[in-house]
C-alpha atoms as a PDB file:
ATOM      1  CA  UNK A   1     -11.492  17.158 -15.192  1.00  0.00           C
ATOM      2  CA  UNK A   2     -14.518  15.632 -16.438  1.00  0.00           C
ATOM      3  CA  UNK A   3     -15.375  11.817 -17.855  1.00  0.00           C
ATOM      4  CA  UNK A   4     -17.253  11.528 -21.150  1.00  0.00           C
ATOM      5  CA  UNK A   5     -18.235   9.148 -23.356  1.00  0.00           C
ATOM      6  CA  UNK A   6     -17.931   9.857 -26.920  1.00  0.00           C
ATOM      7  CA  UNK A   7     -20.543  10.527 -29.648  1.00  0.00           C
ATOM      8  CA  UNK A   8     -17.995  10.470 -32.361  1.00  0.00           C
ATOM      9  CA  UNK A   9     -14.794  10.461 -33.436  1.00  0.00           C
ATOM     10  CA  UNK A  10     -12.101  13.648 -33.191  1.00  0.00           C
ATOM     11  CA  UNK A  11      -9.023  14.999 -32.456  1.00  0.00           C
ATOM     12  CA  UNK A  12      -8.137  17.042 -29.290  1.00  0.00           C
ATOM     13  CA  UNK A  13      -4.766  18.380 -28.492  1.00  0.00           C
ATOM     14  CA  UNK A  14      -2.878  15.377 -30.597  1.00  0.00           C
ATOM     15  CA  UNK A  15      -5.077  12.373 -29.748  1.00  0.00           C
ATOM     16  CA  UNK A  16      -7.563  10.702 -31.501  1.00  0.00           C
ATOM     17  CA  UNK A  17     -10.923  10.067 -29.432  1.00  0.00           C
ATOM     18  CA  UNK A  18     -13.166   7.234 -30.521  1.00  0.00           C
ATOM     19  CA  UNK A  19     -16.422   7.453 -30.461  1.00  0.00           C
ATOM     20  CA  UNK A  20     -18.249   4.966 -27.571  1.00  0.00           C
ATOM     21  CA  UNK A  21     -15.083   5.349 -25.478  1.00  0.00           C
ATOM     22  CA  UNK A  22     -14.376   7.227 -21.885  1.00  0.00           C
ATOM     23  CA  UNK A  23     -11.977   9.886 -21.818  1.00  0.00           C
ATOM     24  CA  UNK A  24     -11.138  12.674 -19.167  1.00  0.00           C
ATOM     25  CA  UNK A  25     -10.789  15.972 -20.361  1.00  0.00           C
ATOM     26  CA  UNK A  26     -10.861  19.403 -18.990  1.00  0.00           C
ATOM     27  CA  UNK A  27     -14.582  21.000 -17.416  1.00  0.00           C
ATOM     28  CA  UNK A  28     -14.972  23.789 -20.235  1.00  0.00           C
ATOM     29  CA  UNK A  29     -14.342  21.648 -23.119  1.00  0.00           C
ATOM     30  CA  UNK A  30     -16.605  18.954 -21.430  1.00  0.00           C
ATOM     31  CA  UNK A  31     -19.772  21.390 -21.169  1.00  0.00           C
ATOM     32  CA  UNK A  32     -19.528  22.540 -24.726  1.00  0.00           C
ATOM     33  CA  UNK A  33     -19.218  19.129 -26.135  1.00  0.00           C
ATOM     34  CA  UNK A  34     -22.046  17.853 -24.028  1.00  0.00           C
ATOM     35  CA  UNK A  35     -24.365  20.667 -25.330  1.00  0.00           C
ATOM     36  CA  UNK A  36     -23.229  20.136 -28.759  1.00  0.00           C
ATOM     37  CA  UNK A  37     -24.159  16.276 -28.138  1.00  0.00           C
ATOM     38  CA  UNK A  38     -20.892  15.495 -29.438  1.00  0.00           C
ATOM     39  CA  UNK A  39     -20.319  13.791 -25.917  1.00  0.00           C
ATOM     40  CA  UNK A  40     -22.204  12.643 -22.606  1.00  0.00           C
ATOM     41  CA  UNK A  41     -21.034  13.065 -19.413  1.00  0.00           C
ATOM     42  CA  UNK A  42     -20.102   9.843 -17.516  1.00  0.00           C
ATOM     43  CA  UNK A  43     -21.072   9.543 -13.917  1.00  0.00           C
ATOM     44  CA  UNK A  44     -18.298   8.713 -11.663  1.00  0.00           C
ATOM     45  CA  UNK A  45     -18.871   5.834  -9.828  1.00  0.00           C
END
């Protein structure tokens, strides 16, 4: 599982994702939203 930060606002798997907010979702989906720019990756602190 991966943090991100969203660009925008979507749906995944029944739940609504803000954009400017953290959420953890899996690795694969993660890397293809990141090089879509749809997301950023979060760096765990």
């Amino acid at each position: 599982m991966v943090k991100i930060k969203m660009n925008i606002q979507t749906a995944y798997r029944g739940e609504l994702l803000r954009a400017g907010k953290v959420y953890e979702i899996e690795e694969t989906t993660a890397k293809r939203w990141i090089a879509s720019k749809i997301a950023e990756q979060v760096e765990e602190e």
